[in-house]
C-alpha atoms as a PDB file:
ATOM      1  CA  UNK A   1     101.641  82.423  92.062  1.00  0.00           C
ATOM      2  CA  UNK A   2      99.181  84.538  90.113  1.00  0.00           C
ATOM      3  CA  UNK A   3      96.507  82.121  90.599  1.00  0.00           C
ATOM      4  CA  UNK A   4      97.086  81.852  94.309  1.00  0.00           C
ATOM      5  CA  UNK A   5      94.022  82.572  96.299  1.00  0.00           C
ATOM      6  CA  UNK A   6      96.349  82.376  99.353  1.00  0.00           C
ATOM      7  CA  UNK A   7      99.433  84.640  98.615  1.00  0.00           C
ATOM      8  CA  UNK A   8      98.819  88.401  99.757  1.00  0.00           C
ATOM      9  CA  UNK A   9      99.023  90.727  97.246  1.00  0.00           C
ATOM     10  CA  UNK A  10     103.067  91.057  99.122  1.00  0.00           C
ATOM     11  CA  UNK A  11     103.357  87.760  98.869  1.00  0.00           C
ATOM     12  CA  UNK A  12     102.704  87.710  94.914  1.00  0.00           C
ATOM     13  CA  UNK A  13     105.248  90.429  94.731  1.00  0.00           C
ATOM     14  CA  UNK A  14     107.900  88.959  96.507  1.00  0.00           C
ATOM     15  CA  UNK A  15     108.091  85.886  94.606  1.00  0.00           C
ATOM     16  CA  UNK A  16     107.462  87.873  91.278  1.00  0.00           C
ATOM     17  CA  UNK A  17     110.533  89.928  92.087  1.00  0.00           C
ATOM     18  CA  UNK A  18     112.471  86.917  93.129  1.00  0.00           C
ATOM     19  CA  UNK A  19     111.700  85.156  90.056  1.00  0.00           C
ATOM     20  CA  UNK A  20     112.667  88.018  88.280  1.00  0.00           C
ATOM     21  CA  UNK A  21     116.209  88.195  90.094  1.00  0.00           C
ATOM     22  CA  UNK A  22     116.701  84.391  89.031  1.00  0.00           C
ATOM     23  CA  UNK A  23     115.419  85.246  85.360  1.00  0.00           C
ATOM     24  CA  UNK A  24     118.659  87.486  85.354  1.00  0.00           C
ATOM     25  CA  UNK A  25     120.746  84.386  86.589  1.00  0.00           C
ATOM     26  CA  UNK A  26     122.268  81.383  84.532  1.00  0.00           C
ATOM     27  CA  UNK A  27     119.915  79.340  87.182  1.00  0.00           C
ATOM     28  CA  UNK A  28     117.253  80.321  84.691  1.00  0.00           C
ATOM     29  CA  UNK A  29     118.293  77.810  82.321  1.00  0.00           C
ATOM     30  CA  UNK A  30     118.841  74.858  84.299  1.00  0.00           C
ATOM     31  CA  UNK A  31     115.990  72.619  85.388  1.00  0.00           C
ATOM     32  CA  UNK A  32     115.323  72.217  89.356  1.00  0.00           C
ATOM     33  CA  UNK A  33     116.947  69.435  89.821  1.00  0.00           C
ATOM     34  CA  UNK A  34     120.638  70.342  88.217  1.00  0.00           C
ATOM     35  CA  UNK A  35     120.358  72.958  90.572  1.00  0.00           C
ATOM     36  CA  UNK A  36     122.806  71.844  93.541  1.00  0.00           C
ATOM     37  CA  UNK A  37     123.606  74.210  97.119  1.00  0.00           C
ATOM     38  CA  UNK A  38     127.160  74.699  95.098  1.00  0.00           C
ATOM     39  CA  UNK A  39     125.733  76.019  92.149  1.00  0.00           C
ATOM     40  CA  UNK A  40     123.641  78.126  93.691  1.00  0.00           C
ATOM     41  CA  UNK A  41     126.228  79.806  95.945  1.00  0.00           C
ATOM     42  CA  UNK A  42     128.277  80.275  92.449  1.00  0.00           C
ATOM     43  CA  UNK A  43     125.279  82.236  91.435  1.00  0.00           C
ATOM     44  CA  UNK A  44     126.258  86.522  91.545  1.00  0.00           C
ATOM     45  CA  UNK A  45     122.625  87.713  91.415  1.00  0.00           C
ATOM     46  CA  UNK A  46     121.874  90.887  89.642  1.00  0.00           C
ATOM     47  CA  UNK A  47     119.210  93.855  89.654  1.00  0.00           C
ATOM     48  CA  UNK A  48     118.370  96.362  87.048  1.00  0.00           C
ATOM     49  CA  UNK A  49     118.611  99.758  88.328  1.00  0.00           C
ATOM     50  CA  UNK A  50     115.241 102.288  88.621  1.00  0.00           C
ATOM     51  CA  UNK A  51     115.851 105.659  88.107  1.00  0.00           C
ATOM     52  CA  UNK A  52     113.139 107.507  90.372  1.00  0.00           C
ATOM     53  CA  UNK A  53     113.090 110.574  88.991  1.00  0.00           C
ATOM     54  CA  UNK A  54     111.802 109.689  85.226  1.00  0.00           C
ATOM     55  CA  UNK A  55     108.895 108.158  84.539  1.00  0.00           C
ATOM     56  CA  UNK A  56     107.563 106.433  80.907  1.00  0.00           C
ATOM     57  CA  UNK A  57     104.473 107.515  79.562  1.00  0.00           C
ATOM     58  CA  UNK A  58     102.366 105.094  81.897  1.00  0.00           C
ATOM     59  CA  UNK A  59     103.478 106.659  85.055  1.00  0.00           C
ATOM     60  CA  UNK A  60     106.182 103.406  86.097  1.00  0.00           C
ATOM     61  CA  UNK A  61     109.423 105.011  86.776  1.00  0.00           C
ATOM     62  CA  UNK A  62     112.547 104.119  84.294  1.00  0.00           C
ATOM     63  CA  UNK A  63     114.198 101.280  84.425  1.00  0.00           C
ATOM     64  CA  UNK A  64     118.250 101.490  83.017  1.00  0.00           C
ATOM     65  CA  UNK A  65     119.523  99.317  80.548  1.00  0.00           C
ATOM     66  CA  UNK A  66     122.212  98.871  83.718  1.00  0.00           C
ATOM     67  CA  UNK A  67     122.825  95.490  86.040  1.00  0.00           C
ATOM     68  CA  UNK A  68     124.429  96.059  89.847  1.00  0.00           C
ATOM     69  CA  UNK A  69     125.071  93.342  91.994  1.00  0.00           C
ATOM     70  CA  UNK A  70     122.387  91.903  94.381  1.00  0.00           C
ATOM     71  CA  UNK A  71     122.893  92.752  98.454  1.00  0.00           C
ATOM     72  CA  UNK A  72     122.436  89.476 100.569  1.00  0.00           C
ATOM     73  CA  UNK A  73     118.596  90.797 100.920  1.00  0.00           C
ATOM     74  CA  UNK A  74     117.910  90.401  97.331  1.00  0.00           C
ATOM     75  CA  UNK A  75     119.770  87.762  96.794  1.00  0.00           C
ATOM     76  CA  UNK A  76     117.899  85.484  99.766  1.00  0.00           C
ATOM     77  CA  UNK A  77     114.524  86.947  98.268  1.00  0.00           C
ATOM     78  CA  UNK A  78     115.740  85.025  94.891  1.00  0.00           C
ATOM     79  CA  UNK A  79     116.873  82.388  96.743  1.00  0.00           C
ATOM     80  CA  UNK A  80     113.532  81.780  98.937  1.00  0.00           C
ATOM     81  CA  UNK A  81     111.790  81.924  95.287  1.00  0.00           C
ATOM     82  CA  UNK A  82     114.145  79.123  94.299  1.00  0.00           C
ATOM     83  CA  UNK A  83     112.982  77.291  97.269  1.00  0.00           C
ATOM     84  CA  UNK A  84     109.448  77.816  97.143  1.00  0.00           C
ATOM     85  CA  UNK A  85     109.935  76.539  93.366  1.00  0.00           C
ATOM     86  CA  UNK A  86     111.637  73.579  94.406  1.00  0.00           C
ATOM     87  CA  UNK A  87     108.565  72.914  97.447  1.00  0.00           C
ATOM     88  CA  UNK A  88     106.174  73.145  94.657  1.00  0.00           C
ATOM     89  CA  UNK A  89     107.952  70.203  92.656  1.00  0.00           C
ATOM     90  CA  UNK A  90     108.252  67.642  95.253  1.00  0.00           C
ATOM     91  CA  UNK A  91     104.693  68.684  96.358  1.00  0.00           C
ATOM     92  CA  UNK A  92     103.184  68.200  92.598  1.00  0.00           C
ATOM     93  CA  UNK A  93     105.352  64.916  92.596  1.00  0.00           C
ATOM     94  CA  UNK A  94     107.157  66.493  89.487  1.00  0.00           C
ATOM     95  CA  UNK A  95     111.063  65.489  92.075  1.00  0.00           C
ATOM     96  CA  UNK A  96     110.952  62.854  94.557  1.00  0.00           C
ATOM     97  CA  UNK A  97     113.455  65.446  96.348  1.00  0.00           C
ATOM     98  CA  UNK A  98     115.670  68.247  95.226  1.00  0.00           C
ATOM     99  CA  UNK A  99     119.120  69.803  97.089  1.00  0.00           C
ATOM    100  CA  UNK A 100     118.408  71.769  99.830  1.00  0.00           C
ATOM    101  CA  UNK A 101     119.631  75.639  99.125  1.00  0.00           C
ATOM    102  CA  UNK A 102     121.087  78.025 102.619  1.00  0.00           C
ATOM    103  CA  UNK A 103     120.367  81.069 102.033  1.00  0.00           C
ATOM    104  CA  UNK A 104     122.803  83.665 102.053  1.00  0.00           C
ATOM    105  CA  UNK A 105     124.067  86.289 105.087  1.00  0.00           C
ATOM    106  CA  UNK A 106     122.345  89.484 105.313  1.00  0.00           C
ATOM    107  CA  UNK A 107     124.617  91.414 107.010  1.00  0.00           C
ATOM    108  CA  UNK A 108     122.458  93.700 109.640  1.00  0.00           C
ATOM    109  CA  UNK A 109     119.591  91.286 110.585  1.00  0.00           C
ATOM    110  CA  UNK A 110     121.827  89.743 113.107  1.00  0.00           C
ATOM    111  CA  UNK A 111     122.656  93.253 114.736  1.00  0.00           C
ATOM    112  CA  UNK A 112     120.801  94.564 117.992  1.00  0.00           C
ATOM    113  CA  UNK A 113     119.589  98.300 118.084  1.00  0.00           C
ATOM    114  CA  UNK A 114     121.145  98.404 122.025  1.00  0.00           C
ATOM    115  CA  UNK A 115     119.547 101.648 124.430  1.00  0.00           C
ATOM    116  CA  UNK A 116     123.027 103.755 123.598  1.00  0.00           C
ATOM    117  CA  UNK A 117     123.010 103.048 119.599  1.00  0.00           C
ATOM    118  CA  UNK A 118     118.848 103.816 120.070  1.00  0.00           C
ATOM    119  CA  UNK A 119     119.393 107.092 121.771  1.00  0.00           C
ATOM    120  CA  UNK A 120     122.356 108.453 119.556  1.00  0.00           C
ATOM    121  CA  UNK A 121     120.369 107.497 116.635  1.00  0.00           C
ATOM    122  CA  UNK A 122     117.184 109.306 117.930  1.00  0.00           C
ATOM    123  CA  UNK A 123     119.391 112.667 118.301  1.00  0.00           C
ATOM    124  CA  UNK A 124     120.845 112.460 114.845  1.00  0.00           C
ATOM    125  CA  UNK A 125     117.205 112.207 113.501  1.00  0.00           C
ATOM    126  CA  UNK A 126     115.907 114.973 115.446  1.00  0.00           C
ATOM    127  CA  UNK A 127     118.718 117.239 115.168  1.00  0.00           C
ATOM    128  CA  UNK A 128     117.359 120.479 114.249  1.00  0.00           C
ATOM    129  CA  UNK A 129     117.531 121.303 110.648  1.00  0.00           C
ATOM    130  CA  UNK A 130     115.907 124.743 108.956  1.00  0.00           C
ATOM    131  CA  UNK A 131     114.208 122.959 106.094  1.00  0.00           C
ATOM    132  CA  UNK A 132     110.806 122.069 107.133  1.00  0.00           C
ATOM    133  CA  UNK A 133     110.210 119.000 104.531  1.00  0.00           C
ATOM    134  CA  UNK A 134     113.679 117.394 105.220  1.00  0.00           C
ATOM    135  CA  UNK A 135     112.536 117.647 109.462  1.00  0.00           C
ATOM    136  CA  UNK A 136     109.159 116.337 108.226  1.00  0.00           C
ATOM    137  CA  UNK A 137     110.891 113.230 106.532  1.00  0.00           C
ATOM    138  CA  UNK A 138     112.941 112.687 109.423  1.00  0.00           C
ATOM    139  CA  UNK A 139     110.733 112.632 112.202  1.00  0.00           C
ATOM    140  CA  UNK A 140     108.767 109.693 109.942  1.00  0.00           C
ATOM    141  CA  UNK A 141     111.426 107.748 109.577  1.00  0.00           C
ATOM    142  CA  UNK A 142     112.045 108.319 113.251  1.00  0.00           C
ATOM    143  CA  UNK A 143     108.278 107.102 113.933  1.00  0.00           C
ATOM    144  CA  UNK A 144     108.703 103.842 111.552  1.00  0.00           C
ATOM    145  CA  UNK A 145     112.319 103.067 113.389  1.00  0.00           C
ATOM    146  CA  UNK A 146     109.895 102.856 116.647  1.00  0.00           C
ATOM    147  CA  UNK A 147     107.308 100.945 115.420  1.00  0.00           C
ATOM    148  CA  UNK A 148     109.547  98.250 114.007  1.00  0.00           C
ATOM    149  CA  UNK A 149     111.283  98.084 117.505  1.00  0.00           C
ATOM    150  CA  UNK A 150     108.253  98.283 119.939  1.00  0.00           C
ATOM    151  CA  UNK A 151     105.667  96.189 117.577  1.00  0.00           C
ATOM    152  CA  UNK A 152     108.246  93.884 115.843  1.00  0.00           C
ATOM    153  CA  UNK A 153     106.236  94.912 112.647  1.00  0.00           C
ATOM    154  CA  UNK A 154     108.354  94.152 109.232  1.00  0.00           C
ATOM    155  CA  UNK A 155     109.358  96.833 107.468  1.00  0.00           C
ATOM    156  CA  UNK A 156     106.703  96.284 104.988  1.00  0.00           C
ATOM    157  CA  UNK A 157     104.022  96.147 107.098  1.00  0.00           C
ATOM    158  CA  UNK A 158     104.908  99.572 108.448  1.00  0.00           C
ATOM    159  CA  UNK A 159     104.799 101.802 104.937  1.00  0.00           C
ATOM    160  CA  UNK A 160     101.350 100.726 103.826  1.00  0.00           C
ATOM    161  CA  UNK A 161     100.110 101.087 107.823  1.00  0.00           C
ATOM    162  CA  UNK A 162      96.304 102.444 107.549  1.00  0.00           C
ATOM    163  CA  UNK A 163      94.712 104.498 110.351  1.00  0.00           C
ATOM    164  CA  UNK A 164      91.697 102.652 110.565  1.00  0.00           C
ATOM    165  CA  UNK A 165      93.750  99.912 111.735  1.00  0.00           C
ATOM    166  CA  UNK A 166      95.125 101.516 114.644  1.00  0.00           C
ATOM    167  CA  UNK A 167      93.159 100.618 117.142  1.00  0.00           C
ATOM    168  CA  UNK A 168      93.491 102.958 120.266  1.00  0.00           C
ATOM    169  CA  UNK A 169      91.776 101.709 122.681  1.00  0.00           C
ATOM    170  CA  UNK A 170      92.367  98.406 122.829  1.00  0.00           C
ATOM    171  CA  UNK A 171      96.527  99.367 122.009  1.00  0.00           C
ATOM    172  CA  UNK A 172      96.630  97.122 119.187  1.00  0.00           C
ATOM    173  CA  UNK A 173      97.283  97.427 115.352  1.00  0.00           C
ATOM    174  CA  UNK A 174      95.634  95.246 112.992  1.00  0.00           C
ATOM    175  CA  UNK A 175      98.187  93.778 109.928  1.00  0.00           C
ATOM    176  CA  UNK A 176      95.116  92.807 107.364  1.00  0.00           C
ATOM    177  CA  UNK A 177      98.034  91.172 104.979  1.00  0.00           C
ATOM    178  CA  UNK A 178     102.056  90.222 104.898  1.00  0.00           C
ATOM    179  CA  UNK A 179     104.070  87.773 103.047  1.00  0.00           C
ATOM    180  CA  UNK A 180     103.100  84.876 104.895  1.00  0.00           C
ATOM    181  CA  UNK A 181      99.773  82.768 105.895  1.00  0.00           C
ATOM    182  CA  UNK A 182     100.403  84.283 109.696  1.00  0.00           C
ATOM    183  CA  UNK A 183     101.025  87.732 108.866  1.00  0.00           C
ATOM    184  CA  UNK A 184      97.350  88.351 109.029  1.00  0.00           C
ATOM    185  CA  UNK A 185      97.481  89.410 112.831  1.00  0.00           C
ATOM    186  CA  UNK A 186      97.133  92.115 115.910  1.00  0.00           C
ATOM    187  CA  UNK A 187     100.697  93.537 117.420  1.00  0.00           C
ATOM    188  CA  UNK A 188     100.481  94.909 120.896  1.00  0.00           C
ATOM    189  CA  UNK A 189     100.966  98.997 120.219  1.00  0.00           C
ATOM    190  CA  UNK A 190     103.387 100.289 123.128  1.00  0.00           C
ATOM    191  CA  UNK A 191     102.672 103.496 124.938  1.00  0.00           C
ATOM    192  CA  UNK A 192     105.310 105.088 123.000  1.00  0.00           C
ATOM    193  CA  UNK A 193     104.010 104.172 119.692  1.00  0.00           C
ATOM    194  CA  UNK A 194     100.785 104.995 120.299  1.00  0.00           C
ATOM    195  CA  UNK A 195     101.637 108.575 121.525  1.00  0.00           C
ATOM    196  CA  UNK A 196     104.016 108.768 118.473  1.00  0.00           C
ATOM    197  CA  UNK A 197     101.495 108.152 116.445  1.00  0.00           C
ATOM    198  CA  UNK A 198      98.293 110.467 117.943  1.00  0.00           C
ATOM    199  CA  UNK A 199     101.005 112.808 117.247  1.00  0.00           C
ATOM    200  CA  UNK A 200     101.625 112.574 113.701  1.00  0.00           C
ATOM    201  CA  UNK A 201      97.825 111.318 113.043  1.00  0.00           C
ATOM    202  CA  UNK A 202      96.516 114.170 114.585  1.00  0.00           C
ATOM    203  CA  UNK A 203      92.948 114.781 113.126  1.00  0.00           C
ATOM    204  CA  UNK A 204      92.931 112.457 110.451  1.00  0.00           C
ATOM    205  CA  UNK A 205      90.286 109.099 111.140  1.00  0.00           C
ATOM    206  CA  UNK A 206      91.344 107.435 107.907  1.00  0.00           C
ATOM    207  CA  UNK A 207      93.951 106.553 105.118  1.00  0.00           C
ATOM    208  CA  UNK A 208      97.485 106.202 105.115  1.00  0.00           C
ATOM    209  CA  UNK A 209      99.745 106.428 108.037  1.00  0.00           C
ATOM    210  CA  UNK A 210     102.189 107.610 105.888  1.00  0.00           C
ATOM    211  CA  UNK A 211     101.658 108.770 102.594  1.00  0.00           C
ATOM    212  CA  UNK A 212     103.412 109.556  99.615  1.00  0.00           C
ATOM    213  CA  UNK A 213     103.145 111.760  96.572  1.00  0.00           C
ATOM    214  CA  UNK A 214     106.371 110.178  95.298  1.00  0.00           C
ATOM    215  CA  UNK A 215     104.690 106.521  94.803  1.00  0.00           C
ATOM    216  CA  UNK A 216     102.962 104.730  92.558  1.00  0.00           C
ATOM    217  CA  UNK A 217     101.069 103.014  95.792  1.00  0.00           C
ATOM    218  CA  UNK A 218     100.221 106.337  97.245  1.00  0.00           C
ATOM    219  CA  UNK A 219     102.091 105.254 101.003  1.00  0.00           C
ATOM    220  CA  UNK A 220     105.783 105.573 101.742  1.00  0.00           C
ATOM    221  CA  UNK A 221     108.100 102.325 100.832  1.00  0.00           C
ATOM    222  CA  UNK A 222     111.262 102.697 102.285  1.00  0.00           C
ATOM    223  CA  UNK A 223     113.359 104.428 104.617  1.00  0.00           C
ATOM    224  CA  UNK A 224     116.735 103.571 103.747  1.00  0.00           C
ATOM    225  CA  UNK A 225     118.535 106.410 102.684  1.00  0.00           C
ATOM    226  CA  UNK A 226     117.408 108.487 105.397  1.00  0.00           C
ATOM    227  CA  UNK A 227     118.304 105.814 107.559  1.00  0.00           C
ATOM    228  CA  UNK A 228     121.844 105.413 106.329  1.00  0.00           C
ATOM    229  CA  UNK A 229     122.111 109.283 106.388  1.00  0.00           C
ATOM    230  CA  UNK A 230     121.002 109.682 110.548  1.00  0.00           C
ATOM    231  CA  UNK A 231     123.115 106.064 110.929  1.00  0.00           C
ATOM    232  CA  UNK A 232     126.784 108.020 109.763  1.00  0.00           C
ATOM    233  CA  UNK A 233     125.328 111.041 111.804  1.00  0.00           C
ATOM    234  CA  UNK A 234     125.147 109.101 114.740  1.00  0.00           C
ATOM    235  CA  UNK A 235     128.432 107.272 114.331  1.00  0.00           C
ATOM    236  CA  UNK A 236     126.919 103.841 114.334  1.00  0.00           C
ATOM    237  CA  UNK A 237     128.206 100.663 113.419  1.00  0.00           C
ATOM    238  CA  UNK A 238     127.753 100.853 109.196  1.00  0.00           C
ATOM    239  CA  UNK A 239     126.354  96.947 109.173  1.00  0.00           C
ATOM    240  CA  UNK A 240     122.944  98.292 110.960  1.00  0.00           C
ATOM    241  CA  UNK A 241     119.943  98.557 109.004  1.00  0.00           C
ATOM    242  CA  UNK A 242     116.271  99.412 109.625  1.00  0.00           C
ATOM    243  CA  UNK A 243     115.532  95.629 109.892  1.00  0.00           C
ATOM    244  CA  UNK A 244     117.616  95.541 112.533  1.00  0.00           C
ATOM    245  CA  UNK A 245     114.884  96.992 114.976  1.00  0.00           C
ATOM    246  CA  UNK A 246     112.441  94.275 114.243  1.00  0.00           C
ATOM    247  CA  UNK A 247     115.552  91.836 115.082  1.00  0.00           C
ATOM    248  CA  UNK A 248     116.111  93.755 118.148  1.00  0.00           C
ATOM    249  CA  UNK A 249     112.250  93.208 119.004  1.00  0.00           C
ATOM    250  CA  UNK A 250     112.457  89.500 118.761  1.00  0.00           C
ATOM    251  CA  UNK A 251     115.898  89.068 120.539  1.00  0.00           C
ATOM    252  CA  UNK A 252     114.666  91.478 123.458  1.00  0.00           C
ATOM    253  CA  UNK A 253     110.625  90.135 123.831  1.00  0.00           C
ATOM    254  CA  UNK A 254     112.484  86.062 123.728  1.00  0.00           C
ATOM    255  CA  UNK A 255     115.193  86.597 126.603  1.00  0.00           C
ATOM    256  CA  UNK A 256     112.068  88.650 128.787  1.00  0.00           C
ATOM    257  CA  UNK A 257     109.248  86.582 127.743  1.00  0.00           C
ATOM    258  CA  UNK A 258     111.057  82.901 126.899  1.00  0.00           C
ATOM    259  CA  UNK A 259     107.609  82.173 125.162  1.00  0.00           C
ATOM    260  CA  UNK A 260     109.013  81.144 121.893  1.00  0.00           C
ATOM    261  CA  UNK A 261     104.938  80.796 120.454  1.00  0.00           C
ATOM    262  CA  UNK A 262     103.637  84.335 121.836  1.00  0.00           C
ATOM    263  CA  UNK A 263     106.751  85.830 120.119  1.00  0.00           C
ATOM    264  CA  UNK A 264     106.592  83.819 116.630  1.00  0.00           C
ATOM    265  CA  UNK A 265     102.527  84.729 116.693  1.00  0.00           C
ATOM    266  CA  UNK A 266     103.485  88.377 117.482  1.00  0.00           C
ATOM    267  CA  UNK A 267     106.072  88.852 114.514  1.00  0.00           C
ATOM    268  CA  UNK A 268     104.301  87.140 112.268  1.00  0.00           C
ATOM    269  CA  UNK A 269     106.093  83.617 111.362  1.00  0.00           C
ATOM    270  CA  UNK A 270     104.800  80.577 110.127  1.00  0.00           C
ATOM    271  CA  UNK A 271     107.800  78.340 111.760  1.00  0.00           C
ATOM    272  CA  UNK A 272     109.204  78.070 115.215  1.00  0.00           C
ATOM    273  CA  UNK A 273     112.709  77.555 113.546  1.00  0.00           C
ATOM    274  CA  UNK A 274     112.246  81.338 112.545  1.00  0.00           C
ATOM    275  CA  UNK A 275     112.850  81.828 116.105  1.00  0.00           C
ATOM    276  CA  UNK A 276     116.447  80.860 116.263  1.00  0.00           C
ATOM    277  CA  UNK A 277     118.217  83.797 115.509  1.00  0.00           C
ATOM    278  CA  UNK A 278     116.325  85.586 118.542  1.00  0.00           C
ATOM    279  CA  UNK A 279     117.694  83.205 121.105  1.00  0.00           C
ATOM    280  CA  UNK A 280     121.235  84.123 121.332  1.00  0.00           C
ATOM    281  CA  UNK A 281     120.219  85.314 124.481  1.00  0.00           C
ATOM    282  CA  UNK A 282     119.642  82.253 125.840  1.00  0.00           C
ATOM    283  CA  UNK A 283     123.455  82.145 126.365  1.00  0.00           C
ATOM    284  CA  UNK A 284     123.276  84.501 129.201  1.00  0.00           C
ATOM    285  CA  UNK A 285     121.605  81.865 131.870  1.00  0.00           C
ATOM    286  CA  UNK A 286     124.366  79.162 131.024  1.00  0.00           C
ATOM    287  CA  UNK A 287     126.724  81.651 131.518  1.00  0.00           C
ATOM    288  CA  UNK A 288     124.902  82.150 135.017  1.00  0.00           C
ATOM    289  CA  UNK A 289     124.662  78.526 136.077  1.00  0.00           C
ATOM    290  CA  UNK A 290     128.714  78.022 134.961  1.00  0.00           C
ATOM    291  CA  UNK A 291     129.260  81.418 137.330  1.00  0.00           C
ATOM    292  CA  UNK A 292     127.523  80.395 140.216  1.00  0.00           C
ATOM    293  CA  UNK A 293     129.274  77.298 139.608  1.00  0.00           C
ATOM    294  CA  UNK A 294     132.867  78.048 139.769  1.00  0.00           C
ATOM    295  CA  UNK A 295     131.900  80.236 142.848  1.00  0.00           C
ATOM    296  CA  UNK A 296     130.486  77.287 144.804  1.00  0.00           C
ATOM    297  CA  UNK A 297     133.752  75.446 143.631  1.00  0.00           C
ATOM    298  CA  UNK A 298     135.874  78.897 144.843  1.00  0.00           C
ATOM    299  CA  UNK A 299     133.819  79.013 148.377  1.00  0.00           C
ATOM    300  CA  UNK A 300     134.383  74.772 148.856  1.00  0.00           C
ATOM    301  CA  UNK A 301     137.989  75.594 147.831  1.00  0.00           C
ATOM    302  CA  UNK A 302     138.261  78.214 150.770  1.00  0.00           C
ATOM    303  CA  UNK A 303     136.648  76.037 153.201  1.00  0.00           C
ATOM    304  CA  UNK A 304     139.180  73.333 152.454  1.00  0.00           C
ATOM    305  CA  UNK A 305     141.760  75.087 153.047  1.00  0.00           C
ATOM    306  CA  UNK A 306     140.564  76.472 156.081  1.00  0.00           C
ATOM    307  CA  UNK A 307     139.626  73.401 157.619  1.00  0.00           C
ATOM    308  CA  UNK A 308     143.012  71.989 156.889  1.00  0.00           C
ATOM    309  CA  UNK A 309     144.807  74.805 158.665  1.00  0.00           C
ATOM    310  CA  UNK A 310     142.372  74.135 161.370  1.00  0.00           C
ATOM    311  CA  UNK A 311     143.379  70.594 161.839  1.00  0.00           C
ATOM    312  CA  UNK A 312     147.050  71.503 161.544  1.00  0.00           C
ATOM    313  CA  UNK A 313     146.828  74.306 164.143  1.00  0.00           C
ATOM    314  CA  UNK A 314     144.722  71.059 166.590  1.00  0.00           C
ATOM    315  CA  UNK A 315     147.222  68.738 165.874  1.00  0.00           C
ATOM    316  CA  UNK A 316     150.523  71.182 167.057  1.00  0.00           C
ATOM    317  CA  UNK A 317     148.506  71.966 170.080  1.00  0.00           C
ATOM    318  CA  UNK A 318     147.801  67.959 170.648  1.00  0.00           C
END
C-alpha cells in the first residue's frame, strides 16, 4: 500500500485504517486462507476512541487506552481491507483462491433523502439561532448536504473541496483524487450548488472550500454530529445519514437517466455492479406494465360480459 504509485493519498488511508481495525481483531492472527465468510461475520470489530480536544506534544490528538464497537461503516472499511488483502494473494499466486467475504449492512446507505425529509431537514438547519459560529457551522453543513445530493460527490470528496477546482463557467467541479482509480473525475455542478457556493466563496479565488482551524489537514472532515443534531430537529427517520444524499443522487439520476455508465462515471465507481443498489427503482415500470395489464384484462372482462348480455337480450327477442 505504501509503495503504491496508484492509491490516492485516500486510498492509502483507507486501507491503513482498515488494516488497523483488523490489527484489533483475532483475524490478525490467522493466515488468509483460514479466514472463512463465517469467521469473518463472528468477527466484533473494534476502534480506539480519539479524544479531540487534547492533543500530545506533536500536535495528533489523544488517543484513549478505550475500545468501542465498530458501526457497519467501519466494520465494511475493515472488511474491504480484508478483501483487497485476499485480491492481492491470488493475484501474487501466493492462494489459488480464498472464501469470498459479504460485507456487512450499513444501515443509512440504503435510505433516500425524499423532497419532504429534504425540506424539513433544510428548516431545522436554518432555523435561526443567536450564536453566530453555531449558524456559521450550520449553514456548511447545509451546503455539503447539497453538494452530496446534486453532484453525487462522496462525503470525502466534499471536505477537502478546493476553489480552484470549481469551475464556474463550464458548471463543473474537478475531483483531482478519491479512493478509487475512477475517482479522478468532473461532476456536473447544479444551479443550486453553484449559487450555494458563490455564496459562501464570496471573494476568495483559492484554497479550501471549507476550512478548518480544528484539523490537522487544515479543511473540515465530517459533518456528523451536526447532522444527527438538525436530523432529531427535523423529526427524521434516525437510520439517515449524510451518505444517504449521495445514495439519493444515484437512485434519483438511474430511474431519470437509465444510463447505468453516465451514472457509475459521474459518482465515481470502478464497477457497474456498484450500481445495483441505485436501481430499486427499476421496480416502478414492472409495476406499470403488470397495471396496465390487469386493466386490459378488467376492460376485456367488461366487454365479455357485455357482449353476452347482448346476445341474451338478441336471442329473447328471436
Amino acid at each position: 500500500m505504501e509503495s503504491s504509485q496508484r492509491l490516492s493519498p485516500n486510498g492509502k488511508r483507507y486501507y491503513l485504517y482498515g488494516w488497523r481495525l483488523l490489527n484489533y481483531s483475532k483475524l490478525a492472527g490467522m493466515t488468509l486462507d483460514q479466514i472463512t465468510q463465517d469467521t469473518a461475520e463472528s468477527v466484533v470489530f473494534t476502534r480506539p476512541v480519539i479524544d479531540r480536544k487534547k492533543k500530545d506534544a506533536d500536535g495528533k490528538y489523544v488517543i484513549r487506552n478505550e475500545l468501542v464497537p465498530c458501526s457497519g461503516h467501519y466494520t465494511n472499511q475493515a472488511l474491504r481491507t480484508l478483501k483487497r488483502m485476499q485480491s492481492k494473494a491470488v493475484e501474487w499466486k501466493v492462494l489459488r483462491e480464498t472464501s469470498r467475504i459479504t460485507l456487512a449492512e450499513a444501515p443509512g446507505r440504503d435510505r433516500l433523502i425524499d423532497d419532504l425529509a429534504e425540506d424539513h431537514l433544510e428548516h431545522a438547519y436554518r432555523e435561526p439561532i443567536m450564536h453566530r459560529q453555531t449558524r456559521r457551522m450550520r449553514e456548511q453543513a447545509w451546503l455539503v448536504m447539497v453538494i452530496l445530493q446534486d453532484c453525487g460527490m462522496r462525503p470525502d470528496e466534499v471536505f477537502p473541496m478546493r476553489i480552484e477546482n470549481l469551475h464556474w463557467d463550464a458548471n463543473r467541479i474537478w475531483i483531482p483524487e478519491g479512493k478509487t482509480e475512477k475517482a479522478r473525475r468532473f461532476v456536473a455542478m447544479s444551479e443550486r450548488v453553484k449559487t450555494m457556493l458563490g455564496q459562501w466563496c464570496g471573494e476568495r479565488k483559492e484554497g479550501w472550500v471549507f476550512p478548518s482551524t480544528r484539523s490537522q489537514s487544515g479543511h473540515l472532515m465530517t459533518i456528523a454530529k451536526g447532522f444527527q443534531a438538525a436530523r432529531d430537529r427535523a423529526g427524521l427517520d434516525k437510520k439517515l445519514v449524510p451518505y444517504s444524499a449521495r445514495h439519493t443522487y444515484g437512485t434519483y439520476t438511474m430511474e431519470k437517466s437509465r444510463n447505468a455508465f453516465a451514472v457509475a462515471k459521474s459518482m465515481g465507481h470502478v464497477d457497474l455492479k456498484s450500481m445495483e443498489p441505485y436501481q430499486h427503482q427499476e421496480l416502478e415500470p414492472l409495476r406499470e406494465i403488470i397495471n396496465q395489464r390487469n386493466q386490459r384484462k378488467k376492460f376485456g372482462q367488461v366487454l365479455e360480459k357485455e357482449g353476452n348480455k347482448a346476445i341474451g337480450a338478441w336471442s329473447a327477442s328471436c
